[in-house]
Protein backbone atom coordinates (compact mmCIF):
# COMPACT_ATOMS: atom_id res chain seq x y z
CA UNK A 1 -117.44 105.81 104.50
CA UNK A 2 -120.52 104.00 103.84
CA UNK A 3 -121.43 100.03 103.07
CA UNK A 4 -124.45 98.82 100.71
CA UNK A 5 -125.19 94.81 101.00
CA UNK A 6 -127.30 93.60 98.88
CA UNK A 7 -128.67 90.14 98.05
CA UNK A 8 -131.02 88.36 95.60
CA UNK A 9 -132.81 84.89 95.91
CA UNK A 10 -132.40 83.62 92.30
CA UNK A 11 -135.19 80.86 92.64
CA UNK A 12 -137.87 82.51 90.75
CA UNK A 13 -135.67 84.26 88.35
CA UNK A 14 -134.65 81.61 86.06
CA UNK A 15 -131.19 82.73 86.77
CA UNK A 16 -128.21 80.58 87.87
CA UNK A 17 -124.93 81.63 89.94
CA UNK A 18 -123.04 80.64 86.85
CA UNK A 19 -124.60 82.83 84.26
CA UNK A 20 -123.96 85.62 86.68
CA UNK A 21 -120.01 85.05 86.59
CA UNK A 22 -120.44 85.22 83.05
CA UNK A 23 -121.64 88.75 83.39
CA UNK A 24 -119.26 89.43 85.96
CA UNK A 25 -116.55 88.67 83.13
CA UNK A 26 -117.98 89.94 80.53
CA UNK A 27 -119.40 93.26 81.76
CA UNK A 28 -119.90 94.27 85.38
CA UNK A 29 -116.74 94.07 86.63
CA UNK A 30 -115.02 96.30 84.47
CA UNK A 31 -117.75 98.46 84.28
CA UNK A 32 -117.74 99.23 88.18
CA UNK A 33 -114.28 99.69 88.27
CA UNK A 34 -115.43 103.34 87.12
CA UNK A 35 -117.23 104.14 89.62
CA UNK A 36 -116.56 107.17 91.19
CA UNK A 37 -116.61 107.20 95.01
CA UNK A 38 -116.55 103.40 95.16
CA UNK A 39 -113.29 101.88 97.08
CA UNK A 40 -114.72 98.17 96.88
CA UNK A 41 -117.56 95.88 94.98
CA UNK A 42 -117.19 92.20 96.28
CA UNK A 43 -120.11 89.81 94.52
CA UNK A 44 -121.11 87.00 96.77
CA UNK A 45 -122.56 83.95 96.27
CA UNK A 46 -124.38 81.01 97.83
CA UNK A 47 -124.85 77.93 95.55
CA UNK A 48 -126.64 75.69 97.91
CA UNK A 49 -129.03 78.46 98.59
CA UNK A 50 -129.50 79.59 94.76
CA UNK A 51 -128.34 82.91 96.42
CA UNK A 52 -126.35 86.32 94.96
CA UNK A 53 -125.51 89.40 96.08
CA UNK A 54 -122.86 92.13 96.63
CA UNK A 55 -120.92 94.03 99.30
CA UNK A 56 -120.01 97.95 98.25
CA UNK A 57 -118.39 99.81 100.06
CA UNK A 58 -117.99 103.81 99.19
CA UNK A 59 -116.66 106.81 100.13
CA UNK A 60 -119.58 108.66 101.20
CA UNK A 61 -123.37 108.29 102.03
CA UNK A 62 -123.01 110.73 98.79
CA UNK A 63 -121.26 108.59 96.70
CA UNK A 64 -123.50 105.24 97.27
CA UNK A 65 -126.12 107.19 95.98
CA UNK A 66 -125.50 107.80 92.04
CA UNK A 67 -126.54 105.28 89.10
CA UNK A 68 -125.04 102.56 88.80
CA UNK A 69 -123.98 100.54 85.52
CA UNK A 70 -125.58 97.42 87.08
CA UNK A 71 -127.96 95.27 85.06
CA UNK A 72 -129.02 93.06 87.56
CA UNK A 73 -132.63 94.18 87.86
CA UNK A 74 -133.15 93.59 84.49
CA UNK A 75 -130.92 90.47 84.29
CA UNK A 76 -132.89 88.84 87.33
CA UNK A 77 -135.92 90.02 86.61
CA UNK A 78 -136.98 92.04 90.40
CA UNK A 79 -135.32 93.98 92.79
CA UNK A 80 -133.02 92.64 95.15
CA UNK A 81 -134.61 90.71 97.97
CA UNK A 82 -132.56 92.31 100.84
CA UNK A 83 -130.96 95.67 100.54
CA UNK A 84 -129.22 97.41 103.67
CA UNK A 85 -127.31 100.38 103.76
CA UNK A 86 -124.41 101.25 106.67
CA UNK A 87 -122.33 103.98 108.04
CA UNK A 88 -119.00 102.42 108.06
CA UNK A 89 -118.04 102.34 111.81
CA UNK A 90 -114.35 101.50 111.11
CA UNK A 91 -111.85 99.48 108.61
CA UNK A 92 -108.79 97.95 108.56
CA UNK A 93 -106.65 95.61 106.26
CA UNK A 94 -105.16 91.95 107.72
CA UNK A 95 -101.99 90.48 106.75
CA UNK A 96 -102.30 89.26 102.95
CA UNK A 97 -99.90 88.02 100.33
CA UNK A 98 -101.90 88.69 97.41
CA UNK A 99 -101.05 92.67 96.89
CA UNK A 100 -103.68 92.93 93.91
CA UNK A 101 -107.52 92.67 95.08
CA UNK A 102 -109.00 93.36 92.04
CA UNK A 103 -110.12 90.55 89.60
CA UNK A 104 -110.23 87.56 92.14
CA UNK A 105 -112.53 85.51 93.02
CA UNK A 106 -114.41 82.22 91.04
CA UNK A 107 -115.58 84.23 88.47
CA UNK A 108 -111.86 84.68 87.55
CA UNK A 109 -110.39 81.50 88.89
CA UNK A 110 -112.14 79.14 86.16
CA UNK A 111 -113.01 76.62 88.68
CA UNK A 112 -115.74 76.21 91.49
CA UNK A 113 -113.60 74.17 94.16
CA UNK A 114 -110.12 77.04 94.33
CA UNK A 115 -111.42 79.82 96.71
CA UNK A 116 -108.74 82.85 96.31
């Protein structure tokens, strides 16, 4: 398995946090879930810090390397400000009570103050 984390400082772009859950909804979500090869795409954000980014995590080195339906260069305006790539050394799933993963998050949730 392999992890890509990736993370842009939105304070010369223009861009806010919340017009990047609007894409989220509207386009990159679903269009990641088609990815072959990748298990997991968590977006991340930082409000105080004006700052986004993601967390993928694939099946191979192989897999991490294809085009990807993302946007965000163009949407932003420059490539992300850090970008670090990982062999994944192991994994493993906590206890949970929410079975489904996919679609959570504040994007989803409508509000800013419920984390999922």
């Amino acid at each position: 398995m392999h992890a890509v984390i990736v993370r842009w400082d939105l304070s010369a772009s223009g861009r806010t946090i919340e017009s990047r859950r609007t894409y989220l909804r509207e386009e990159s979500v679903s269009a990641f879930s088609e990815v072959p090869g990748l298990r997991l795409k968590m977006w991340v954000s930082d409000a105080d810090a004006n700052r986004w980014g993601a967390v993928l995590l694939w099946e191979s080195r192989e897999a991490a390397q294809q085009p990807l339906p993302s946007r965000a260069l163009e949407l932003i305006g420059y490539p992300a400000t850090v970008a670090h790539s990982f062999d994944v050394e192991a994994t493993t799933e906590g206890r949970f009570e929410t079975q489904q993963l996919a679609l959570r998050g504040l994007a989803f949730d409508g509000t800013a103050d419920v984390v999922q």
